[in-house]
N, C-alpha and C. Protein backbone atom coordinates (compact mmCIF):
# COMPACT_ATOMS: atom_id res chain seq x y z
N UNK A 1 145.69 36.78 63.82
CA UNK A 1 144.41 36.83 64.51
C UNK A 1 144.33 38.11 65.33
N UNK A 2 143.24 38.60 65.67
CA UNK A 2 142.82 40.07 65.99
C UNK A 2 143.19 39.70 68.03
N UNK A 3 143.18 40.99 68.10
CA UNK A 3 143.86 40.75 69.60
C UNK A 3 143.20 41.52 70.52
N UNK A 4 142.62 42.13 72.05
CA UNK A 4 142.49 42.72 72.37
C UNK A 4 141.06 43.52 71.72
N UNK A 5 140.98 44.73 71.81
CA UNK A 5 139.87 45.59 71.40
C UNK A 5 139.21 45.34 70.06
N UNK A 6 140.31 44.61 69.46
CA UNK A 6 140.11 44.28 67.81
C UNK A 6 139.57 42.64 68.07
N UNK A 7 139.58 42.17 68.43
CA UNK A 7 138.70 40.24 68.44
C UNK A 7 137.40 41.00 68.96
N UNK A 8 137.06 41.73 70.11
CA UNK A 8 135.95 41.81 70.69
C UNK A 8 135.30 42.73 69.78
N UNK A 9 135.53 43.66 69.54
CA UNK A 9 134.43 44.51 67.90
C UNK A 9 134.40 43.22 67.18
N UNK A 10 134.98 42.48 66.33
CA UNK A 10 134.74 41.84 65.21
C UNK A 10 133.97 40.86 66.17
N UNK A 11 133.75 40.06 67.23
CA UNK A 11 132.93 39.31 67.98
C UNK A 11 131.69 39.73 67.99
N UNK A 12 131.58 40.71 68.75
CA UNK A 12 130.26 41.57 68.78
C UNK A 12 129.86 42.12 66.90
N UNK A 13 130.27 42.51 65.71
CA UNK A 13 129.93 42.88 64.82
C UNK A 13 129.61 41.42 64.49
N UNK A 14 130.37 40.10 64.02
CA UNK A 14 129.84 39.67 63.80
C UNK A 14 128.36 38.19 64.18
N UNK A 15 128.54 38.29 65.91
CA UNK A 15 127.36 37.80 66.46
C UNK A 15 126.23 38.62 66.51
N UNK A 16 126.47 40.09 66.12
CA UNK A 16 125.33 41.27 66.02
C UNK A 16 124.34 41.07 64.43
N UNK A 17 125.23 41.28 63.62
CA UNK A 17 124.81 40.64 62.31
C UNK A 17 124.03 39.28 62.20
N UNK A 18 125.18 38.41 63.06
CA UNK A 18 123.83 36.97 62.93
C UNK A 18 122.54 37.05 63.35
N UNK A 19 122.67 38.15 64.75
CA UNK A 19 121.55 37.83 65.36
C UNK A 19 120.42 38.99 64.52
N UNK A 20 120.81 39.68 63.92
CA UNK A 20 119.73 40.18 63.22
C UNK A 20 119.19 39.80 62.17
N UNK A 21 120.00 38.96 61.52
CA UNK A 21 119.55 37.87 60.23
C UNK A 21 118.34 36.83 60.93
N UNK A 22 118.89 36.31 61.88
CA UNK A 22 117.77 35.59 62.12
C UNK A 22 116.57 36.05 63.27
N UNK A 23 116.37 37.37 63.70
CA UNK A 23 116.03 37.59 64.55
C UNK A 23 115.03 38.60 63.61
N UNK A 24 115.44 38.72 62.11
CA UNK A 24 114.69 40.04 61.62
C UNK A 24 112.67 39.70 61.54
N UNK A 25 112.93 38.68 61.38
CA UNK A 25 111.33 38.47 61.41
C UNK A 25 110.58 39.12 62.51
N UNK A 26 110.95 38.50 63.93
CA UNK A 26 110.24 39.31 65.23
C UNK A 26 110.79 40.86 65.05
N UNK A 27 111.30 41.29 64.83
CA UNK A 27 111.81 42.52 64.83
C UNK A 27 110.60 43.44 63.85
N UNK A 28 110.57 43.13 62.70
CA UNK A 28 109.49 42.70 61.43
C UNK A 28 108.12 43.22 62.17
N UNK A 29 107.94 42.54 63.05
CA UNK A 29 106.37 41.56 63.74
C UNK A 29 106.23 42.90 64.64
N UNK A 30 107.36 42.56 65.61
CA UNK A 30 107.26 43.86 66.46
C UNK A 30 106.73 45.27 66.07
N UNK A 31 107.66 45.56 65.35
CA UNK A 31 107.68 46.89 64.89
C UNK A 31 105.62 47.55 63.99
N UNK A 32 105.57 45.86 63.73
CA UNK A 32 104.24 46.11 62.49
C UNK A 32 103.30 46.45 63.54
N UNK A 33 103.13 45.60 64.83
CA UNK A 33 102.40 45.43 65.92
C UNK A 33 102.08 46.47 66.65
N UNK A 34 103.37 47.72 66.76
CA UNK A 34 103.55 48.90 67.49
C UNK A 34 103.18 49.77 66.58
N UNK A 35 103.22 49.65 65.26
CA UNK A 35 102.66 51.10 64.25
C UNK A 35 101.58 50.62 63.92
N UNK A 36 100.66 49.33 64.06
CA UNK A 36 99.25 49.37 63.83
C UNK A 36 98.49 49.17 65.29
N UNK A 37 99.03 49.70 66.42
CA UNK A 37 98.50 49.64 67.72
C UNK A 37 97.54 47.97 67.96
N UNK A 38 98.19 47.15 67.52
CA UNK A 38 98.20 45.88 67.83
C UNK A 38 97.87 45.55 69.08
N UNK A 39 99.21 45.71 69.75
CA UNK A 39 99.03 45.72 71.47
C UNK A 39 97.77 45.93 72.26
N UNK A 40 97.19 46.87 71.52
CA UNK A 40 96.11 46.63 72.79
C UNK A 40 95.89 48.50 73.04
N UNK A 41 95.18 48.69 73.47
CA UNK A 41 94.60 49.91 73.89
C UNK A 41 95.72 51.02 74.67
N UNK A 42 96.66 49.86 75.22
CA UNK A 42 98.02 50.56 76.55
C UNK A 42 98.78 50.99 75.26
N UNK A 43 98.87 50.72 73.90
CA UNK A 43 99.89 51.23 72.89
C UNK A 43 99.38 51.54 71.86
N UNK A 44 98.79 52.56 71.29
CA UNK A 44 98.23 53.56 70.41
C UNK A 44 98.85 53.42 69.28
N UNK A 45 98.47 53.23 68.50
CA UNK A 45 99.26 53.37 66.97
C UNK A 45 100.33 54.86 66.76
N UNK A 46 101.56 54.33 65.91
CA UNK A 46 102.12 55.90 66.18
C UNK A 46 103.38 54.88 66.27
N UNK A 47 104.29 56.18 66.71
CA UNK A 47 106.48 55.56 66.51
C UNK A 47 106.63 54.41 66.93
N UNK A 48 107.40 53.75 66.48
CA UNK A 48 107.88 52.33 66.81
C UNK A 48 109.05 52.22 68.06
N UNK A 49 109.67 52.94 67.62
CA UNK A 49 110.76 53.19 68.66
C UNK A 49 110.64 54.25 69.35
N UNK A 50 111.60 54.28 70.78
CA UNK A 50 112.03 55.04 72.00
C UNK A 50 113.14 55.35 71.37
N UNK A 51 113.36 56.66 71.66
CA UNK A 51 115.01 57.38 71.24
C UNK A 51 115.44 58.01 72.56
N UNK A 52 116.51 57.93 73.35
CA UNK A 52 117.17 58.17 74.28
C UNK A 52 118.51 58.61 73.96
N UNK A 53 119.20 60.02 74.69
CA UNK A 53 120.40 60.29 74.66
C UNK A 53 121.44 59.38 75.42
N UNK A 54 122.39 58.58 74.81
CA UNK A 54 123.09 58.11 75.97
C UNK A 54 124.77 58.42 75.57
N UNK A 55 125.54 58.34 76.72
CA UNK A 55 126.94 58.73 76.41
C UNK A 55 127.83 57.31 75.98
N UNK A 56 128.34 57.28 74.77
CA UNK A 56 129.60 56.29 74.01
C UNK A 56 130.49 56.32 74.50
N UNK A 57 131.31 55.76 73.74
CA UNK A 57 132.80 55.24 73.79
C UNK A 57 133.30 57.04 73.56
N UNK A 58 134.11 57.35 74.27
CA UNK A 58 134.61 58.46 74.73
C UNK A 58 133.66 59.81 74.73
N UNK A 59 132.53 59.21 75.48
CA UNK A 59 131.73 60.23 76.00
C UNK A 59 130.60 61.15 74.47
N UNK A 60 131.14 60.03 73.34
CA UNK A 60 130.27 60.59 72.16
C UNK A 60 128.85 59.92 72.18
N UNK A 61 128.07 61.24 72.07
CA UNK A 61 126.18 61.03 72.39
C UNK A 61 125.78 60.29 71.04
N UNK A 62 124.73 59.42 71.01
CA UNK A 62 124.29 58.47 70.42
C UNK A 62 122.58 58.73 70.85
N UNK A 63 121.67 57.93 69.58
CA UNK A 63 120.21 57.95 70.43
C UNK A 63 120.55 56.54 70.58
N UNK A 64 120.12 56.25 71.75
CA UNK A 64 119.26 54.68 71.80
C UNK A 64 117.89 54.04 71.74
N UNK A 65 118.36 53.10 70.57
CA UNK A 65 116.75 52.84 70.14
C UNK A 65 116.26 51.91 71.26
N UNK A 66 114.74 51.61 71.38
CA UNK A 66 114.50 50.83 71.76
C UNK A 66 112.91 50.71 71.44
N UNK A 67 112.11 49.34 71.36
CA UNK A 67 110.98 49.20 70.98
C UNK A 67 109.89 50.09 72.16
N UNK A 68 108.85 50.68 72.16
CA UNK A 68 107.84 51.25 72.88
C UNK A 68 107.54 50.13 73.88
N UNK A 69 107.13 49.20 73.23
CA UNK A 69 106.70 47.98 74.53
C UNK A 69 107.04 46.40 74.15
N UNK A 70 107.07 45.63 74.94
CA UNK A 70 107.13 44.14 74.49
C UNK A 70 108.11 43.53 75.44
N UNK A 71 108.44 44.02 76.12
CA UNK A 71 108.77 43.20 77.42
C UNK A 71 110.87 43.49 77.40
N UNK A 72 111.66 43.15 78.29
CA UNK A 72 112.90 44.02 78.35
C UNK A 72 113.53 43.17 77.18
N UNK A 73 113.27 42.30 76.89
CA UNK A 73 114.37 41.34 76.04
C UNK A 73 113.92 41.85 74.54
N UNK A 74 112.69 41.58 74.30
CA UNK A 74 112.13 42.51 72.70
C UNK A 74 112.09 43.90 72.58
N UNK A 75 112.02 44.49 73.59
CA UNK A 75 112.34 45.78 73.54
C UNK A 75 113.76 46.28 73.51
N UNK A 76 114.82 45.38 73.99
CA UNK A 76 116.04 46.16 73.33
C UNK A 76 116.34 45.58 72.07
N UNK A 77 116.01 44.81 71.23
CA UNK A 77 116.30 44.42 70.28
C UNK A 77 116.80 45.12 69.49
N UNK A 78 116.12 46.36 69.43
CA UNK A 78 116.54 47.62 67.83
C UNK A 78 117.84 48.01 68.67
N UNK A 79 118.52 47.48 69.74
CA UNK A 79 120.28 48.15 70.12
C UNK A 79 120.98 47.27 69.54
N UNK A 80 121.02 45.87 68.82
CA UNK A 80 121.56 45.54 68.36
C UNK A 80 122.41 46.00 67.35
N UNK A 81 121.37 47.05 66.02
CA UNK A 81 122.14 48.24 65.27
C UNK A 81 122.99 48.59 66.32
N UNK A 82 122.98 49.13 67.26
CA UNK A 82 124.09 50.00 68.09
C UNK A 82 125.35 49.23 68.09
N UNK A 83 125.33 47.87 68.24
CA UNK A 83 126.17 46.98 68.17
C UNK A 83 126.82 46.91 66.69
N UNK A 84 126.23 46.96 65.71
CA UNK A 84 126.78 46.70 64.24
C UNK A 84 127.44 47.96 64.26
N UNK A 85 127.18 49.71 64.21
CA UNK A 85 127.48 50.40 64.44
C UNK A 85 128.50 50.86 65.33
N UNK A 86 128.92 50.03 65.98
CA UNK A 86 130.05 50.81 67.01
C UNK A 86 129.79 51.17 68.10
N UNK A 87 128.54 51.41 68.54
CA UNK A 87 128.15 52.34 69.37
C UNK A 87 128.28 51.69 70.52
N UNK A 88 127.94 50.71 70.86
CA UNK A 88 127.54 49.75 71.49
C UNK A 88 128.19 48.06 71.43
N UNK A 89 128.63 47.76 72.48
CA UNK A 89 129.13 46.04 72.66
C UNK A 89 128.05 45.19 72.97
N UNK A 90 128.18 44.30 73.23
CA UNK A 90 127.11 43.10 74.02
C UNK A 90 127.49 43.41 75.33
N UNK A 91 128.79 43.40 75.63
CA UNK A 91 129.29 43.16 77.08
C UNK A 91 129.94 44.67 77.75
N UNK A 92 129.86 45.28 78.26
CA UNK A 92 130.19 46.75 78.72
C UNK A 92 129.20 47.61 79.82
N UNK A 93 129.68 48.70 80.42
CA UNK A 93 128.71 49.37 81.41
C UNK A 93 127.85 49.98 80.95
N UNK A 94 126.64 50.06 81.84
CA UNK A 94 125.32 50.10 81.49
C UNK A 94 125.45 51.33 81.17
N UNK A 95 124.52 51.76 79.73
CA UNK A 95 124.67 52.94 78.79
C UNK A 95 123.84 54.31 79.65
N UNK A 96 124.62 55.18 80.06
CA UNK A 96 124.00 56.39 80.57
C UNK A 96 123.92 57.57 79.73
N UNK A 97 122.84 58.71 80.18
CA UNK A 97 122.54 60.20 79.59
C UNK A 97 123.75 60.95 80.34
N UNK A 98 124.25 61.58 78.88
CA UNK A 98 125.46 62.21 79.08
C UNK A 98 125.75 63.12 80.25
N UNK A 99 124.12 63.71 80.77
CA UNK A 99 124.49 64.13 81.82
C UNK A 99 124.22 63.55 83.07
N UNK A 100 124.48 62.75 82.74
CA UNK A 100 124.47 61.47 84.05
C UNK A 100 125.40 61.69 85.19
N UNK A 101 125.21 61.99 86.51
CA UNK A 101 126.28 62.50 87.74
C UNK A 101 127.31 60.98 87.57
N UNK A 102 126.71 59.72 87.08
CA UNK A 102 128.15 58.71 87.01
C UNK A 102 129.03 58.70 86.03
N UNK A 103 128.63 60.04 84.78
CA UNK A 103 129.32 60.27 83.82
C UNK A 103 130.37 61.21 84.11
N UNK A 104 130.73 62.25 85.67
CA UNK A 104 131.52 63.14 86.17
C UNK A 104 132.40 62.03 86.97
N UNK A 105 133.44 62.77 87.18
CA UNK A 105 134.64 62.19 87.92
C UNK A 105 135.39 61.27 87.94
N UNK A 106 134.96 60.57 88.70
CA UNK A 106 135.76 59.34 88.72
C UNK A 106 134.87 58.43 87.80
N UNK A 107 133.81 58.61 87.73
CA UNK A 107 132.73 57.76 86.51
C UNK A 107 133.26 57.48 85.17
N UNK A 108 133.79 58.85 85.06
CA UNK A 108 133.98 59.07 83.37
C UNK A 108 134.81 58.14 82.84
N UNK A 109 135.68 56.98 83.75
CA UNK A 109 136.48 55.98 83.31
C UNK A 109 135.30 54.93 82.88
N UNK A 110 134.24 55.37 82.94
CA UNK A 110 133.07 54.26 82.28
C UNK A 110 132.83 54.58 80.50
N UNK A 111 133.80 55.99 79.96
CA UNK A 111 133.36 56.06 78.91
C UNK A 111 135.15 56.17 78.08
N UNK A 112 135.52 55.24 78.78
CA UNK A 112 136.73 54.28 77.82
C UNK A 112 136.59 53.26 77.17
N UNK A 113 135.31 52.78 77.61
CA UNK A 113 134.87 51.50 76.88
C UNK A 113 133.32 51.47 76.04
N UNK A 114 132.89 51.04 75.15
CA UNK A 114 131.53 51.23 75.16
C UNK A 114 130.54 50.63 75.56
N UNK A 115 129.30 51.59 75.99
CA UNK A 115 128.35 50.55 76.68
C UNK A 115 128.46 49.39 75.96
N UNK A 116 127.10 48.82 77.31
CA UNK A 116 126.89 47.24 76.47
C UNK A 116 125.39 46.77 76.75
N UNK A 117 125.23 46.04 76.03
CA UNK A 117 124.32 45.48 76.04
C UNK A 117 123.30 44.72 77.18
N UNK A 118 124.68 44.10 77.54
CA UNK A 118 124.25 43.14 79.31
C UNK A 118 125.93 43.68 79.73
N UNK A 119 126.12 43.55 81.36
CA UNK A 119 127.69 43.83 81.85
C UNK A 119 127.23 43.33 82.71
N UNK A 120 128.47 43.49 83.98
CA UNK A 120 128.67 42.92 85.30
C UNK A 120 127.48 43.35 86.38
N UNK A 121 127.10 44.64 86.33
CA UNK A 121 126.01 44.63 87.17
C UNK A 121 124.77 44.06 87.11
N UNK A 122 124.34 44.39 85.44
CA UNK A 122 122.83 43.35 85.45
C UNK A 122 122.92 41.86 85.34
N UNK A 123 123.86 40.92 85.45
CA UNK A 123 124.21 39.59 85.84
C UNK A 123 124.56 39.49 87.50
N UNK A 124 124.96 40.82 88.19
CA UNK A 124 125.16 40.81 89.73
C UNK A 124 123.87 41.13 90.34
N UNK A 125 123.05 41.28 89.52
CA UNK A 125 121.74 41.82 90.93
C UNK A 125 121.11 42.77 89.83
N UNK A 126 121.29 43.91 89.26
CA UNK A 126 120.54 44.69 88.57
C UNK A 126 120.12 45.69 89.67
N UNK A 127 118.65 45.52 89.51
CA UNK A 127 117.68 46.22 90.27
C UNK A 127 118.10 46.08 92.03
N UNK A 128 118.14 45.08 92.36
CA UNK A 128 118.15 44.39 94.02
C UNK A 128 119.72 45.49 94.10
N UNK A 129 120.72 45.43 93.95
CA UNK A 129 121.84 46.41 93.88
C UNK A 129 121.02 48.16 94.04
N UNK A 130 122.26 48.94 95.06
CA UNK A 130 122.28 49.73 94.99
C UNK A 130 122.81 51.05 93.71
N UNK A 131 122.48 51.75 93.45
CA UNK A 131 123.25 52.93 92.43
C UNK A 131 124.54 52.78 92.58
N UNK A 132 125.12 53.01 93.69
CA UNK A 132 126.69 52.68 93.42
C UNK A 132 127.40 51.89 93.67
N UNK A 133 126.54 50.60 93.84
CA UNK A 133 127.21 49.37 93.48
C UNK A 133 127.06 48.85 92.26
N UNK A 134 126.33 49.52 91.57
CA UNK A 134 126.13 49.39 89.64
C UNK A 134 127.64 50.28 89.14
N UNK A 135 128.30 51.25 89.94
CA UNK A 135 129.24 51.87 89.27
C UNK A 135 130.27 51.48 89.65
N UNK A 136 130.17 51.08 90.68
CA UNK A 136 131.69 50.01 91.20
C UNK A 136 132.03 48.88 90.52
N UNK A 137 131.12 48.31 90.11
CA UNK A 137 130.93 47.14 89.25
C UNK A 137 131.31 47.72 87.72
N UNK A 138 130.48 48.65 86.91
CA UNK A 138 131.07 49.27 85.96
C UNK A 138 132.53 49.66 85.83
N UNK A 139 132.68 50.19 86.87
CA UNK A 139 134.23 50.44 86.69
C UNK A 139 135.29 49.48 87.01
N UNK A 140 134.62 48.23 87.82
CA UNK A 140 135.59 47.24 87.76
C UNK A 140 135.80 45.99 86.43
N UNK A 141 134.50 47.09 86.14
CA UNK A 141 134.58 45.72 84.61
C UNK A 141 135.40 46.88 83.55
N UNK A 142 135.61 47.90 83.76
CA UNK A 142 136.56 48.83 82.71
C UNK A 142 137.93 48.32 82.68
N UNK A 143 138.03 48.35 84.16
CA UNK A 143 139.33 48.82 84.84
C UNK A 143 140.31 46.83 84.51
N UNK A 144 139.26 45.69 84.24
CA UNK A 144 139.69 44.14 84.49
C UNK A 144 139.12 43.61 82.96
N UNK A 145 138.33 44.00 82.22
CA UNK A 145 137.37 43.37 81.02
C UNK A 145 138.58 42.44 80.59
N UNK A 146 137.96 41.33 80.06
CA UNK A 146 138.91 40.87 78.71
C UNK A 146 138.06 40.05 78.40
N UNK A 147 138.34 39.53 77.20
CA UNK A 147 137.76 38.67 76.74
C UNK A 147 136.94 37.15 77.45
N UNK A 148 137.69 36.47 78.55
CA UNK A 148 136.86 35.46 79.10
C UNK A 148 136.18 36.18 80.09
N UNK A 149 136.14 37.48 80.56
CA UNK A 149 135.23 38.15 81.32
C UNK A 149 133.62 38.43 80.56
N UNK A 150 134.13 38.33 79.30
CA UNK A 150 133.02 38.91 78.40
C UNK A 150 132.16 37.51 78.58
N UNK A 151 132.67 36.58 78.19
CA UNK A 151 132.15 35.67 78.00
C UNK A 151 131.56 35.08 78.86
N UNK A 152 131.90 34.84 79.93
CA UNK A 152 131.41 34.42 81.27
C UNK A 152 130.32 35.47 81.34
N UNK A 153 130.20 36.95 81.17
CA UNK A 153 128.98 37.80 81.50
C UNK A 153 127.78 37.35 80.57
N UNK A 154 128.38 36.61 79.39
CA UNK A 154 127.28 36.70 78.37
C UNK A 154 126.52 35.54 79.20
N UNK A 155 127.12 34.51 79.23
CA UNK A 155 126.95 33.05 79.68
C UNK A 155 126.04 33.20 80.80
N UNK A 156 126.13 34.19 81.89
CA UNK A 156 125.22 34.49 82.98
C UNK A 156 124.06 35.11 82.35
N UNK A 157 124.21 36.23 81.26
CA UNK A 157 123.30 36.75 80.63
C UNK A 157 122.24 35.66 80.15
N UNK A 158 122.69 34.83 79.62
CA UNK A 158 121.57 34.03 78.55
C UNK A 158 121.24 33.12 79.52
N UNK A 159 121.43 32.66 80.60
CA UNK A 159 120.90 31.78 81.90
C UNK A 159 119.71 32.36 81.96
N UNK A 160 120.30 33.93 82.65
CA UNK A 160 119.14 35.00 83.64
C UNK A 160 117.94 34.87 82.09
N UNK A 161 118.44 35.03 80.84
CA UNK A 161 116.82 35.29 80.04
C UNK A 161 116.33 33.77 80.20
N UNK A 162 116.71 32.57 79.80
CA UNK A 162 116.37 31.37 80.06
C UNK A 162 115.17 31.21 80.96
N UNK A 163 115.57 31.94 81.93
CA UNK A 163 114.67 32.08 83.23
C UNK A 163 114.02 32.42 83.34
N UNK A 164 113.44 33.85 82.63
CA UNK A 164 112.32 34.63 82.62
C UNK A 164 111.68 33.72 81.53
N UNK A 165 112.05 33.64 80.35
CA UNK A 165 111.53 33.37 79.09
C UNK A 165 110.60 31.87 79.36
């Protein structure tokens, strides 16, 4: 059985895969909605996706997709690829632009691991948190991660959408 860095890729590859099998329809919907300006007058017909530079697993640049509009949970949907791809975990520090000042110094221990999807800060507060209590938190989830850490973050994760949703 896979151990360490190797259970959590094959975790994340293969809960990434499920969730796009069954998730491809809205994805489908979305995407049709945003290139025939569906939405409404606030979203113009035209690209489906947001492309953003952000820094990987050892500081290698990636775009990140993300839908134009539809609220934070449908709009990251297209990072799931990032997840099948490598690029990206479910569980890891929040994905920054390479030239991000938390990507220098002592930060850069944030790009030993790869972003994620949801991590320790947006289950601790998110927004209500200060800037560098999002990187203290990042780096304490580098510096401690394992596997029942992951899990417990997801577990808070799918509460906090419960809630909105």
């Amino acid at each position: 059985m896979a151990k360490g860095p190797d259970a959590k890729r094959a975790l994340d590859l293969t809960a990434a895969l499920i969730l796009l099998a069954l998730l491809s329809p809205v994805l489908l919907a979305v995407a049709a909605a945003l290139a025939l300006g569906a939405l409404g007058p606030l979203e113009p017909p035209g690209g489906v996706l947001r492309r953003e530079v952000r820094a990987g697993l050892g500081g290698r640049p990636y775009e990140l997709l993300s839908f134009r509009r539809g609220g934070r949970l449908v709009t990251r949907l297209p990072q799931l690829l990032h997840v099948v791809r490598g690029e990206m975990s479910f569980v890891g520090p929040v994905p920054l632009a390479p030239d991000d000042e938390e990507c220098r110094g002592d930060g850069v221990r944030r790009l030993a691991v790869r972003p994620g999807l949801t991590g320790l800060w947006q289950v601790s507060g998110r927004s209500e948190l200060p800037w560098e209590e999002m990187t203290l938190l990042d780096l304490h989830y580098v510096d401690h991660h394992w596997l029942g850490m992951d899990l417990a973050i997801l577990g808070r994760t799918i509460r906090a959408w419960a809630r909105v949703a």
